[in-house]
Each structure stands twice: as C-alpha cells, then as structure tokens.
Protein backbone atom coordinates (compact mmCIF):
# COMPACT_ATOMS: atom_id res chain seq x y z
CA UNK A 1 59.83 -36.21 25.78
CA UNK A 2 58.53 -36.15 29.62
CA UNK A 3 56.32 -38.84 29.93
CA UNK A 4 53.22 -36.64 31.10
CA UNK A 5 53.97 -35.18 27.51
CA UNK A 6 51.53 -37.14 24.45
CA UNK A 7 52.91 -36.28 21.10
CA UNK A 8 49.68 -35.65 18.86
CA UNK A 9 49.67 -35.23 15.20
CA UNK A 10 51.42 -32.53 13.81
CA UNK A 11 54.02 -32.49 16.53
CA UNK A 12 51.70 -30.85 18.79
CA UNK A 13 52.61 -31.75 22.46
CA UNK A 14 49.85 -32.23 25.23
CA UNK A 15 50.83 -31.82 28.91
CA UNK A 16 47.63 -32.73 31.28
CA UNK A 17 46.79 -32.22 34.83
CA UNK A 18 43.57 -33.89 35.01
CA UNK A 19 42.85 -37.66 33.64
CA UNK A 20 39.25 -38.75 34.06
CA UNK A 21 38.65 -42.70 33.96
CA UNK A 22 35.54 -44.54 33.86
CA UNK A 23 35.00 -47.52 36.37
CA UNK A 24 33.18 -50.26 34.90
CA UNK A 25 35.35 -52.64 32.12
CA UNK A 26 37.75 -49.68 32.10
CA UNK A 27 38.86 -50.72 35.94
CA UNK A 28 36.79 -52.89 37.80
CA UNK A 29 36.57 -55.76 35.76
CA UNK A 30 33.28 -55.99 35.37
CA UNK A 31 32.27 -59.57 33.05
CA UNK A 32 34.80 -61.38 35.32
CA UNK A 33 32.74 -60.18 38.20
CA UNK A 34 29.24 -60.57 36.68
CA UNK A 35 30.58 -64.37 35.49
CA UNK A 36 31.86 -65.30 39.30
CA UNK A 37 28.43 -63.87 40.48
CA UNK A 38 26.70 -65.73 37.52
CA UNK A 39 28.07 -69.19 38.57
CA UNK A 40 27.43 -68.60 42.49
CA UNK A 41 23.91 -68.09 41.66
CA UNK A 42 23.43 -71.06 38.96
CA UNK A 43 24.08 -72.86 41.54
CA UNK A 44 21.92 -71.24 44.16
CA UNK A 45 19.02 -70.93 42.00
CA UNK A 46 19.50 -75.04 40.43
CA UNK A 47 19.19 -72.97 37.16
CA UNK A 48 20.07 -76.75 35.65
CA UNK A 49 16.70 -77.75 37.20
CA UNK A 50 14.79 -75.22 35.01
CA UNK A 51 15.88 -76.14 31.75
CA UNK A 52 19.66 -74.48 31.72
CA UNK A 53 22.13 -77.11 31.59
CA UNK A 54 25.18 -75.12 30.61
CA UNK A 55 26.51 -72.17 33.27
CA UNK A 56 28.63 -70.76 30.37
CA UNK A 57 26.00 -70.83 27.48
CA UNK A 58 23.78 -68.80 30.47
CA UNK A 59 26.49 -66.60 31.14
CA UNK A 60 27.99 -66.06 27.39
CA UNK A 61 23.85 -65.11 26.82
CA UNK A 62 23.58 -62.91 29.69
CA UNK A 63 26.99 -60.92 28.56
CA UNK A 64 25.43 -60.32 25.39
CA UNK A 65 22.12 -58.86 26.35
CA UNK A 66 23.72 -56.99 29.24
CA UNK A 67 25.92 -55.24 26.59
CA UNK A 68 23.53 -54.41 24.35
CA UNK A 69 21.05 -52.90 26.89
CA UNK A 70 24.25 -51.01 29.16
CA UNK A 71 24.82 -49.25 25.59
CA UNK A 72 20.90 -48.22 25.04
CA UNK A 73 21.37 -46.84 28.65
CA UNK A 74 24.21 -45.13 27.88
CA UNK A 75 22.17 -43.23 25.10
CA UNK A 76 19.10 -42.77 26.97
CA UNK A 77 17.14 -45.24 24.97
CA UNK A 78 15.74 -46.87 28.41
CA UNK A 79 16.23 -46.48 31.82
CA UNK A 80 18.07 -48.15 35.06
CA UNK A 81 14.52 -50.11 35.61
CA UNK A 82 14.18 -51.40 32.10
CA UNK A 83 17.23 -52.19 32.03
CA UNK A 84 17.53 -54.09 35.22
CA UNK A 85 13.71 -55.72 34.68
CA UNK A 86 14.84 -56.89 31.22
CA UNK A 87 18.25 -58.65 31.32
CA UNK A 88 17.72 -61.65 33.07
CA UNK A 89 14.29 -61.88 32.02
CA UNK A 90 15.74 -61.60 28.11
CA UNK A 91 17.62 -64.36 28.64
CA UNK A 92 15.70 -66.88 30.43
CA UNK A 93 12.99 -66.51 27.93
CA UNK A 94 16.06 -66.70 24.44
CA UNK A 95 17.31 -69.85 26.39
CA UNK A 96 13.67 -71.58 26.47
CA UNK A 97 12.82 -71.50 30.18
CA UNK A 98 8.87 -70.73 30.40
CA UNK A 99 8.01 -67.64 31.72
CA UNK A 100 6.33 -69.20 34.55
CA UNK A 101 9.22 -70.52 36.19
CA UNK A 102 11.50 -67.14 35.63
CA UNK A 103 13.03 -66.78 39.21
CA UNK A 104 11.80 -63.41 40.31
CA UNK A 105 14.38 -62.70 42.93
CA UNK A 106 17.03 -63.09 40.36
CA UNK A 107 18.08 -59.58 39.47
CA UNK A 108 17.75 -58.67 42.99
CA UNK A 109 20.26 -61.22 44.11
CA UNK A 110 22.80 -60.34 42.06
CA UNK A 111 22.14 -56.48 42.29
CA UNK A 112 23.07 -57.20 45.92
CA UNK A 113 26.19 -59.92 45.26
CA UNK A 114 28.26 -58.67 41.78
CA UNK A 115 29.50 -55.36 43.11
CA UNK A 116 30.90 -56.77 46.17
CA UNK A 117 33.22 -58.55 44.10
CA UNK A 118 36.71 -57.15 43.57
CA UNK A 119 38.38 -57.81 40.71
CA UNK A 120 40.32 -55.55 39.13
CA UNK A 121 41.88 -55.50 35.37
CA UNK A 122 45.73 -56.08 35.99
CA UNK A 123 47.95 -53.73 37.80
CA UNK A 124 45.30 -50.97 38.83
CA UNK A 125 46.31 -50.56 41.79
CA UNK A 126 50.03 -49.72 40.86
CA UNK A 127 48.91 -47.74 37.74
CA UNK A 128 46.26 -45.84 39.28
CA UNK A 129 49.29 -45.40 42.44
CA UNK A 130 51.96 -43.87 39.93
CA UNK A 131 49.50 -42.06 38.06
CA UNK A 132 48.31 -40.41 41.30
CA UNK A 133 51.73 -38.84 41.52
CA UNK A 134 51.77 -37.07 38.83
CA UNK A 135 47.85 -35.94 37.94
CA UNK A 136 45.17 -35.36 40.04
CA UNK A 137 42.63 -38.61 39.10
CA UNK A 138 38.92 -38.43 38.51
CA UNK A 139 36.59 -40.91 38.24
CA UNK A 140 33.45 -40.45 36.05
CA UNK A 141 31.04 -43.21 35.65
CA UNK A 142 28.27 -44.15 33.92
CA UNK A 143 27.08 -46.65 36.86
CA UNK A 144 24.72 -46.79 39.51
CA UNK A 145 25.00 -44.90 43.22
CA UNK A 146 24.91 -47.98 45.49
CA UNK A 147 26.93 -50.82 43.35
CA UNK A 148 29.26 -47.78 42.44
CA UNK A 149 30.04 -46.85 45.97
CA UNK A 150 30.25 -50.54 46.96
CA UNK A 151 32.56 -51.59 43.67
CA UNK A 152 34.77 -48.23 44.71
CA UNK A 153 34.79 -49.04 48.56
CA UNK A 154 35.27 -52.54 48.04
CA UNK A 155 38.28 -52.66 46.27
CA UNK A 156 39.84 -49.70 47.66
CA UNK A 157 40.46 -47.24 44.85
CA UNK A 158 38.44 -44.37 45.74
CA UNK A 159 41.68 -43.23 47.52
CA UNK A 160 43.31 -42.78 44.27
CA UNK A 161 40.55 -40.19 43.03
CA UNK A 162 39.78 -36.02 44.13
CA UNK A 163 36.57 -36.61 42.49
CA UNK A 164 33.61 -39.67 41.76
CA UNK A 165 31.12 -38.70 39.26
CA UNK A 166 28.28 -40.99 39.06
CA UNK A 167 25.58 -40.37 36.71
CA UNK A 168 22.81 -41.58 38.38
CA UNK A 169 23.34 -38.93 40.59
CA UNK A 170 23.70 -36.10 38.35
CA UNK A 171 21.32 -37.10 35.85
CA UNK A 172 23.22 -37.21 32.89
CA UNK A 173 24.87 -40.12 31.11
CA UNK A 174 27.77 -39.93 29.01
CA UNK A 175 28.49 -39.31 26.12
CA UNK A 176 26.02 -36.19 27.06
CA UNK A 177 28.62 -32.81 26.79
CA UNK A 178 26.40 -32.01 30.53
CA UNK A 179 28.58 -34.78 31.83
CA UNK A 180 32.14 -33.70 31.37
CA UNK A 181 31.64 -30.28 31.53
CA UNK A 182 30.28 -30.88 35.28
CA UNK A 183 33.09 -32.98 35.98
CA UNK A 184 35.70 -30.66 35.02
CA UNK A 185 33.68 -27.93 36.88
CA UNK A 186 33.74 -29.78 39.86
CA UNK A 187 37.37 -30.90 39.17
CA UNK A 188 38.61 -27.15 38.39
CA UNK A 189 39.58 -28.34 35.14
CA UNK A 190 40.23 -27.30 31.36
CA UNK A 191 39.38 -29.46 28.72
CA UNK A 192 42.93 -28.79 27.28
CA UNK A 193 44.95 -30.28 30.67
CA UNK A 194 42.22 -33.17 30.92
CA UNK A 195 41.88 -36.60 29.27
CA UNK A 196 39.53 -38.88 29.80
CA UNK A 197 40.27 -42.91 29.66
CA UNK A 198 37.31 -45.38 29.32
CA UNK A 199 36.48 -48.72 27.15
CA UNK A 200 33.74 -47.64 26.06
CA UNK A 201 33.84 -45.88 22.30
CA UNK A 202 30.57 -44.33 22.28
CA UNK A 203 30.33 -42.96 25.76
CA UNK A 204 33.76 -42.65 26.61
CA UNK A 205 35.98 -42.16 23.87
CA UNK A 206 33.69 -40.11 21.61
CA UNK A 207 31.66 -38.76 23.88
CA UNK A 208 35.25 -36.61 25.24
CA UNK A 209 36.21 -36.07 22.04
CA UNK A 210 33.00 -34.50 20.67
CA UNK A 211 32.83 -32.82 24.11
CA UNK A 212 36.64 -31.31 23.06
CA UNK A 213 38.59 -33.25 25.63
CA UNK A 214 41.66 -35.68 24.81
CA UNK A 215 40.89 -39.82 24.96
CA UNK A 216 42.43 -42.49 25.33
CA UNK A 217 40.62 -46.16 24.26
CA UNK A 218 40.72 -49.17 26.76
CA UNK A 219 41.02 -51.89 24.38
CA UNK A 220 41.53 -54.82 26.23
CA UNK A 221 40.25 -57.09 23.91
CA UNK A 222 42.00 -56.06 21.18
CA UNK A 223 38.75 -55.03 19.26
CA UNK A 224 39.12 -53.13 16.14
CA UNK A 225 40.52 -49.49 16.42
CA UNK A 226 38.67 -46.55 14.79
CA UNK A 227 41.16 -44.66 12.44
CA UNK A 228 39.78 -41.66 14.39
CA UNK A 229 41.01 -42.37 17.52
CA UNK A 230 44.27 -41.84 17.98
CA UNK A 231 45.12 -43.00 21.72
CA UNK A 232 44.08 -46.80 22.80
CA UNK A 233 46.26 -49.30 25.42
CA UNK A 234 45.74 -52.71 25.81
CA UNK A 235 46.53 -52.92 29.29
CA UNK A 236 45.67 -50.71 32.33
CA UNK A 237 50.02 -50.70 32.93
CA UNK A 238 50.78 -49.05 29.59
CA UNK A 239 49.54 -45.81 30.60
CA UNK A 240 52.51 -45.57 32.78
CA UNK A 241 54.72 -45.17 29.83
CA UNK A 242 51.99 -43.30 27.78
CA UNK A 243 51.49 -40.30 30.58
C-alpha cells in the first residue's frame, strides 16, 4: 500500500490531498508553554508572597481550569472574555488567595508572554516538512488572532501551510460543520481527499467526522481511545508512516 493510502474498514482505501491540523496541543505544545510562562511569572508576581507556596500545585490548578473552560469555548458555552477574565481568577480564589490581593495584570502578562514561546511536540518540524511533500497542509484552529499569529510566526511553521484558519476570525468554532466547510472552501477541497488531525475529541476529531471528513486523534497522552474512532498516533512522527 502507498503510504498516502489509509486502509479503512472494509478494505476501503483513502487517498487524500488535503490534511487539516489544529495548532494548539496538536502542534505547538501548548501546557509546556503555559507551565514555562507559569513559572516566569510566579516568580515575577512573588505569587509565594500571597499565599501560593507551590509553583506546580498553581500550575497543575491552572491546567485544569484552563481545560475545562478552552472546552466550554470550544462549544460556545462562553466567550474569549469569560474565558480569559475567569482562569486565573478561578484559581487564585480555589487555592485560598483573597480576592483582594488577586493580581490584576495577571492574565494580561501572560496573554502577552506564553505565545512567544516555541515549543513544539517532537519532530514537527520534520513531520510537518515530509508531509508538505506530499499534501498540501492546512491549519485550522480554534485559537485566538494575535497569540495565533505570534505562536505560528514564532516558531516558524506557517511556511509549511497554503492556508491558517483561525476562528476568531471567522466566527465559528469547531466542532461547528460552518468551520470545515469554509476551510475546505477556501482550501479547494473535498471532504473525501481531506483529513483533519487535532487532539482534541470533541472539536477536532468528532467535529470532522460528524462534518463527513476523515480524522485522525492526537493522543499524546495515551488517554483512552473511543471505539469510534478509528485513526489516533501517539506521536506527531507516526504520521509519516500513517500518510
């Protein structure tokens, strides 16, 4: 079998053109970012002083409530200024600190400082590089303009990809149908020669799948697999053997 050849149940052969990743936790690494911005400002704001003595317990909290909320976004449950005005505040107020003493410049500081950070997961650059080669590379993400434009610029992928799709732009999050169909309109692509690769299962995996398009699950934590999806790797590297 050619390798841009995926074998689906039924001995049914896909051949795709188009592949359509999402950008944060899918390539730029985003809790290894947020965590090396997280400790820079600990220290900056003497967080210790205001009743946090543990960076990682801080951090491990953060994580958690920034999940939870990124996933309401994702569904439309609240918006990019709830979300942004409730994180931190969340969890300086679970961790005890008074809401006097919340620093208010908190968010903003890190709004500026996380997306000029520039880790990657493993080998995306060489992935992304032999993938190139073969499909024409999309980017569709659920992010906002300015840290999505610095994360891309930053770490020097947007080279890789004919076209960025940012929601905040368009207006529509995924897993919204709106979404993919305007990124394969403005890619010139069919659902059947497009897949689309993201971590996420509810707005990435399922939200191209219920849209009709192919996905594959980023599952680099080894997190429990649906039965009904059919395509996951574990590493970013794997999809050289996979497409």
């Amino acid at each position: 079998m050619n390798k841009s050849e995926i074998e689906h149940p039924k001995s049914e052969i896909k051949t795709y053109k188009h592949i359509f990743f999402d950008l944060d936790h899918t390539i730029w690494d985003f809790d290894k970012n947020a965590e090396e911005t997280l400790y820079e400002l600990y220290e900056i704001y003497r967080l210790n002083e205001i009743g946090l003595p543990s960076a990682s317990l801080f951090i491990e909290t953060y994580t958690r409530n920034n999940h939870q909320l990124w996933a309401e976004y994702h569904t439309g449950k609240i918006t990019k200024t709830e979300l942004r005005e409730t994180r931190f505040k969340r969890t300086f107020i679970e961790l005890g600190v008074h809401p006097d003493v919340l620093p208010i410049a908190f968010e903003d500081d890190y709004v500026k400082l996380c997306p000029t950070k520039t880790n990657l997961f493993p080998h995306a650059h060489e992935t992304l590089q032999y993938l190139q080669n073969k499909y024409t590379l999309h980017l569709i993400s659920n992010g906002f303009k300015e840290a999505s434009t610095l994360k891309i610029g930053n770490t020097n992928i947007g080279r890789y990809f004919d076209k960025v799709i940012i929601s905040e732009i368009i207006g529509i999050n995924k897993p919204d149908p709106a979404i993919f169909q305007h990124a394969l309109d403005l890619a010139g692509a069919e659902k059947h020669e497009s897949i689309m690769i993201g971590d996420s299962l509810e707005a990435d995996v399922y939200g191209a799948l219920n849209f009709g398009m192919d996905a594959i699950y980023f599952n680099p934590f080894n997190a429990p697999k649906p039965s009904d999806v059919l395509l996951q790797v574990t590493h970013l590297k794997e999809l050289t053997l996979l497409l």
